[in-house]
Protein backbone atom coordinates (compact mmCIF):
# COMPACT_ATOMS: atom_id res chain seq x y z
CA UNK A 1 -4.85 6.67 17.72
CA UNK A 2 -0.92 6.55 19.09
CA UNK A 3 1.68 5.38 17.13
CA UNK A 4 3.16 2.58 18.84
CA UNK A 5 6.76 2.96 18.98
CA UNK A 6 9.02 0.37 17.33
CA UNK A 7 12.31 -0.86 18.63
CA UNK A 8 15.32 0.57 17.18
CA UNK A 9 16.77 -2.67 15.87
CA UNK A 10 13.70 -3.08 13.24
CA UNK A 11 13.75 0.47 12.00
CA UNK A 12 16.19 -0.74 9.39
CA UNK A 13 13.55 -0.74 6.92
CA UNK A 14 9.69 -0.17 7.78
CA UNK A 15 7.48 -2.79 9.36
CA UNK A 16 4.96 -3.08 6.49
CA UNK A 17 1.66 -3.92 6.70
CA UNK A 18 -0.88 -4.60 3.77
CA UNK A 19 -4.31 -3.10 4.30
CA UNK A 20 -7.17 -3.82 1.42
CA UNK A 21 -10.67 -4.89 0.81
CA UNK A 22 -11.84 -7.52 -1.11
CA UNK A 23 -14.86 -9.91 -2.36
CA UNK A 24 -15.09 -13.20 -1.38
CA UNK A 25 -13.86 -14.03 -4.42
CA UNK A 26 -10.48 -12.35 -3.93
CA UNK A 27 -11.10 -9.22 -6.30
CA UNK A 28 -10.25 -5.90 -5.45
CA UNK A 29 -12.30 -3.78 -8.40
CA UNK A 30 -14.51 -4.31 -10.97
CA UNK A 31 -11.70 -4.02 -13.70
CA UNK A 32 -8.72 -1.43 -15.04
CA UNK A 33 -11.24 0.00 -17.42
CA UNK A 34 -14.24 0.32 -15.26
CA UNK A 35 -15.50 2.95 -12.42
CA UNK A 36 -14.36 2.87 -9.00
CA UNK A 37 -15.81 0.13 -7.04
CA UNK A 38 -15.39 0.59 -3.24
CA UNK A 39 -15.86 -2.45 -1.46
CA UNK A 40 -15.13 -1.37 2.27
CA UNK A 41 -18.33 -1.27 4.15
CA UNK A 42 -18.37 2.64 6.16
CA UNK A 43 -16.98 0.79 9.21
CA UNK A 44 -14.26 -0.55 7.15
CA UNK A 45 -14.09 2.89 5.73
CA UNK A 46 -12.99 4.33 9.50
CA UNK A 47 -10.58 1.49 10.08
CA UNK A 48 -8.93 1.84 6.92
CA UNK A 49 -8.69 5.21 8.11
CA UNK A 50 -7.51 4.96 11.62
CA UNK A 51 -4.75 2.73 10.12
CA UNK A 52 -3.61 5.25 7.87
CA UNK A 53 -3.32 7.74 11.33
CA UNK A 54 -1.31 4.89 13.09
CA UNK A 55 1.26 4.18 10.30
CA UNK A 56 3.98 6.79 9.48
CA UNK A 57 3.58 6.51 6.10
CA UNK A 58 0.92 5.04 3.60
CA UNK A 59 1.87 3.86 -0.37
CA UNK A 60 0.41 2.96 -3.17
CA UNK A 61 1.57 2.33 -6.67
CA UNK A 62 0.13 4.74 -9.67
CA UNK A 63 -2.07 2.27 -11.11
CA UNK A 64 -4.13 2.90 -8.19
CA UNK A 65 -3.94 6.60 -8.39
CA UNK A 66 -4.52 7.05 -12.09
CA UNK A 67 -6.98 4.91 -11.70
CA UNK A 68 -8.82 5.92 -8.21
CA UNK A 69 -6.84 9.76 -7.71
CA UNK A 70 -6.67 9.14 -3.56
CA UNK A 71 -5.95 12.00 -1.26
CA UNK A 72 -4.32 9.15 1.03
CA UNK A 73 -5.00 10.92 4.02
CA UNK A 74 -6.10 10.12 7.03
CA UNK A 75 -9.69 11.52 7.64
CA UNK A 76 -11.08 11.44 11.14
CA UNK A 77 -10.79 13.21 14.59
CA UNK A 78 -7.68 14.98 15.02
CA UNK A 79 -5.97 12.26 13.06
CA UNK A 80 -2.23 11.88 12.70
CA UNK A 81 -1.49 12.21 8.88
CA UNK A 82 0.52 9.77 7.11
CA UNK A 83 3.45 10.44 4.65
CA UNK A 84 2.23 9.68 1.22
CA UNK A 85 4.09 7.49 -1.00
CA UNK A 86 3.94 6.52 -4.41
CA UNK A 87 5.63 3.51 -6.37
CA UNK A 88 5.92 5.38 -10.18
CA UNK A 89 8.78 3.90 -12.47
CA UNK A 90 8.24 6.43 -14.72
CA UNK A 91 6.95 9.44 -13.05
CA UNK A 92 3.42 9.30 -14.48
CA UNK A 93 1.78 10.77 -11.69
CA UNK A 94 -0.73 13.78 -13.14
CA UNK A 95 0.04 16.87 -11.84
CA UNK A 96 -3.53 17.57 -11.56
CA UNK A 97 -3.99 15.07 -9.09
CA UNK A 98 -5.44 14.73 -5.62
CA UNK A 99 -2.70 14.15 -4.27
CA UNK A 100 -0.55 16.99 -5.48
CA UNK A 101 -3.32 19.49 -4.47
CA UNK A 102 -2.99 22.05 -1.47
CA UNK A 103 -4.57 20.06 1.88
CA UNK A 104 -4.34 21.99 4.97
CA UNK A 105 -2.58 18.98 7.40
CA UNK A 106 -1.85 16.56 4.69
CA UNK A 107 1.43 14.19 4.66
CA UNK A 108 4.27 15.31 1.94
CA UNK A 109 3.80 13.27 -0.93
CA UNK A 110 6.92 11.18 -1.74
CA UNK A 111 7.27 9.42 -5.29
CA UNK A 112 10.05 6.72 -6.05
CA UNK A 113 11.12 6.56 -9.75
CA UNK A 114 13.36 4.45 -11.94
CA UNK A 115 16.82 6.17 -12.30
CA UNK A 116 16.52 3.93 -16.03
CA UNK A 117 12.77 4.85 -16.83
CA UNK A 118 12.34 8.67 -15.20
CA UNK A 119 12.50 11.73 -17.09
CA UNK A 120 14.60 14.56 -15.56
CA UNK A 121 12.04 16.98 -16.97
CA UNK A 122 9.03 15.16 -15.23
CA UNK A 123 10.70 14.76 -12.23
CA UNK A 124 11.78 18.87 -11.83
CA UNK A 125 7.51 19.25 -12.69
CA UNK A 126 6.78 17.09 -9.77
CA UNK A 127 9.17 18.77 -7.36
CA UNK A 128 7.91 22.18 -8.53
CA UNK A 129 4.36 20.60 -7.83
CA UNK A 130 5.56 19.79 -4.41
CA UNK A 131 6.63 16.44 -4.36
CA UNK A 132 9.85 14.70 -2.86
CA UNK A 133 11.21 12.93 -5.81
CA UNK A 134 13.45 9.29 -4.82
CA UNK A 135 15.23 7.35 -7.50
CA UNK A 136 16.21 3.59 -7.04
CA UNK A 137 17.68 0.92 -9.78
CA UNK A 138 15.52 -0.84 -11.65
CA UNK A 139 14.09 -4.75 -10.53
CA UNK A 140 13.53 -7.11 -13.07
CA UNK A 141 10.19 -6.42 -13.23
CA UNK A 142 11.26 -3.21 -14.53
CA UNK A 143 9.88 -1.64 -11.54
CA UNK A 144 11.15 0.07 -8.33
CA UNK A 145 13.67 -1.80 -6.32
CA UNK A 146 11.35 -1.68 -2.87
CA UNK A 147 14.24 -2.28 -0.82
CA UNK A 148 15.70 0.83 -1.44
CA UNK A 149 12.57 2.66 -1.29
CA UNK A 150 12.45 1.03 1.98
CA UNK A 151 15.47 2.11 2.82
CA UNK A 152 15.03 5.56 1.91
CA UNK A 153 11.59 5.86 3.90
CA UNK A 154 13.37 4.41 7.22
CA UNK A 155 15.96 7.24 6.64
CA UNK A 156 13.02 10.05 6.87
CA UNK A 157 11.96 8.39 9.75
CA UNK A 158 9.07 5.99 8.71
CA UNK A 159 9.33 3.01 11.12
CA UNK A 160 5.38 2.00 10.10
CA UNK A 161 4.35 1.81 6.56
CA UNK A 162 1.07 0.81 5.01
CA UNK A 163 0.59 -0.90 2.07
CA UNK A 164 -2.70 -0.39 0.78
CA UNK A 165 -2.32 -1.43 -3.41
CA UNK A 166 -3.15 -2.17 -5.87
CA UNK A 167 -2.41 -5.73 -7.13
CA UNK A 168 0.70 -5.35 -8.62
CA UNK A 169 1.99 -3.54 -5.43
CA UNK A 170 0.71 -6.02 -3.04
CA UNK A 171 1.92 -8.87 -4.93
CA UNK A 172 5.48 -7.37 -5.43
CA UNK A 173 5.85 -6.83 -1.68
CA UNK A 174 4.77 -10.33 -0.84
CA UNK A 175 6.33 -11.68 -3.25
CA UNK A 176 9.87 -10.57 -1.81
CA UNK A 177 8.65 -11.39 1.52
CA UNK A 178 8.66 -7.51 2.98
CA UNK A 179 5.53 -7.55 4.76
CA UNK A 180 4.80 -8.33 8.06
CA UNK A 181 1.28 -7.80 9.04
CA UNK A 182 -2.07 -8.13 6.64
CA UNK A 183 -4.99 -6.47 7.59
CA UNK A 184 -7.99 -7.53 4.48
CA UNK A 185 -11.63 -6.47 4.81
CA UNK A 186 -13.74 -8.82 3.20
CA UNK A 187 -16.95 -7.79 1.57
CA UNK A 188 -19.88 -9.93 1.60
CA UNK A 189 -20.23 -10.49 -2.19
CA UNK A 190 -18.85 -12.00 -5.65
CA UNK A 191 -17.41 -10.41 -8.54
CA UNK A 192 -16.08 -12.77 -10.69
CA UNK A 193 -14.19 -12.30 -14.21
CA UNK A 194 -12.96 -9.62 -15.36
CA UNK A 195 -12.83 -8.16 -12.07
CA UNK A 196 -9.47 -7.59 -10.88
CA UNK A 197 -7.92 -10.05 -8.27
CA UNK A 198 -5.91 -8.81 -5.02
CA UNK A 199 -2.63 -10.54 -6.14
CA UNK A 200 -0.81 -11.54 -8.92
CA UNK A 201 1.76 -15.01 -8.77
CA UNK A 202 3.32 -15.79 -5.60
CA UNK A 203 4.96 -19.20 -7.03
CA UNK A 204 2.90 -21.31 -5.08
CA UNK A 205 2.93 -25.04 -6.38
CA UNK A 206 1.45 -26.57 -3.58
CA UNK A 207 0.18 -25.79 -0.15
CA UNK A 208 3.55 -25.78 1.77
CA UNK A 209 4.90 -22.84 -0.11
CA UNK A 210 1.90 -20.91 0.40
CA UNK A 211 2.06 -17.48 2.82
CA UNK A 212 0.06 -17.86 5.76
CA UNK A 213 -1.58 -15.39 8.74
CA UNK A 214 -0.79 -16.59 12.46
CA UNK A 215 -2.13 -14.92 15.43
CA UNK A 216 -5.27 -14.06 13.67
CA UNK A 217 -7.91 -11.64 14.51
CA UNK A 218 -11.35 -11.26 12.82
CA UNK A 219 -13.24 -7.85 13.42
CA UNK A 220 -17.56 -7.77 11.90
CA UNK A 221 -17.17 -3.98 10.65
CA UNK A 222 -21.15 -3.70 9.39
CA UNK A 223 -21.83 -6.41 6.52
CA UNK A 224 -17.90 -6.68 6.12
CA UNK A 225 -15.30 -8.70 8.13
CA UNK A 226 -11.70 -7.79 9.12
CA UNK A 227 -9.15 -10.49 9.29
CA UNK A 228 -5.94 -9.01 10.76
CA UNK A 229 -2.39 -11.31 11.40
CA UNK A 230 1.06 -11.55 11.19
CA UNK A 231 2.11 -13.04 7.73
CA UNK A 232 4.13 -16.15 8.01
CA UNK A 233 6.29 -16.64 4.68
CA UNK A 234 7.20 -20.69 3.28
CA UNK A 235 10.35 -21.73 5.24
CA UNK A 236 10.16 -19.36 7.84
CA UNK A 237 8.77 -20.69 11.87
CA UNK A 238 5.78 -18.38 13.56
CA UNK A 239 7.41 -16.16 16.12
């Protein structure tokens, strides 16, 4: 799959696009202390995976990967592979990881750190390992500031970046309106409590500040469906 190009006065920051797959009930896993559920159906499996070639980049935050340990790489033929990002305040990322292991074609692993929470030491260990190593202030949250990460990924050239989790990631980057497209595979079942939900609070009190999808498209991939459109933020007209 070709990467579309982007026009040059939107490569200020990425256009971002949130990729994950759900239950109908809106949960993403069975929980942070249980196995690995994967809810994509093998279709969904080869989309999430042609997205991953189409998008310059692909990020998660290390929840995911200390929980899950993803490769993040694109797996198909003669795919394009992504840059590999991780959100990780305080450089917790296990230098035994997937990710940090030798892969023939794989994307450079990039890690974005809190200048407050990082340790110099870890962050020398994960440069040694291999990694590009990106400090930004400090939100509120105590977590990166995603603008600047944003910023910084635009700089090496990312003009496509794909969001894929988990919860706390997706939420953060809704929540401070910085994506632009949604892509969710929903899988025919229910999980209920304790499983974990996609998102966190948005500060919805009623239905007119909720986000929204325009110019949607549903895809059947096997017993799963793929809604794809354009995420329309409270305020803010449809293009």
């Amino acid at each position: 799959m070709l990467r579309e190009k982007v026009p040059l006065w939107r490569v200020a920051r990425p256009l971002v696009t949130v990729h994950f797959a759900q239950s109908l009930d809106g949960k993403i896993g069975l929980g942070p202390k249980a196995e690995r559920a994967i809810l994509s159906s093998e279709e969904g499996l080869v989309c999430a995976h042609q997205a991953r070639s189409a998008h310059d980049a692909v990020l998660v935050g290390i929840e995911t990967v200390l929980h899950d340990d993803p490769q993040l790489t694109a797996r198909g033929v003669q795919p394009a592979q992504p840059l590999r990002v991780v959100l990780d305040s305080e450089l917790r990322l296990p230098l035994g990881s997937r990710l940090l292991a030798p892969a023939v074609g794989a994307g450079k692993v990039v890690v974005f750190g809190c200048a407050e929470r990082a340790s110099p030491e870890r962050r020398r260990k994960l440069e040694a390992a291999g990694a590009d190593v990106f400090l930004t202030s400090t939100e509120r949250s105590g977590r990166v500031a995603l603008l600047e990460a944003l910023e910084l990924l635009a700089a090496r050239g990312v003009n496509r970046l794909l969001v894929e989790g988990g919860a706390k990631v997706l939420t953060s980057f809704l929540e401070a309106g910085l994506a632009q497209r949604a892509e969710v595979e929903i899988a025919p079942l229910w999980l209920g409590a304790p499983a974990t939900p996609s998102l966190g609070e948005l500060g919805v009190g009623y239905l007119g500040r909720a986000l929204r999808l325009e110019r949607i498209e549903v895809e059947r991939l096997g017993q799963s469906v793929l809604v794809r459109g354009d995420i329309v933020y409270p305020g803010q007209a449809a293009e």
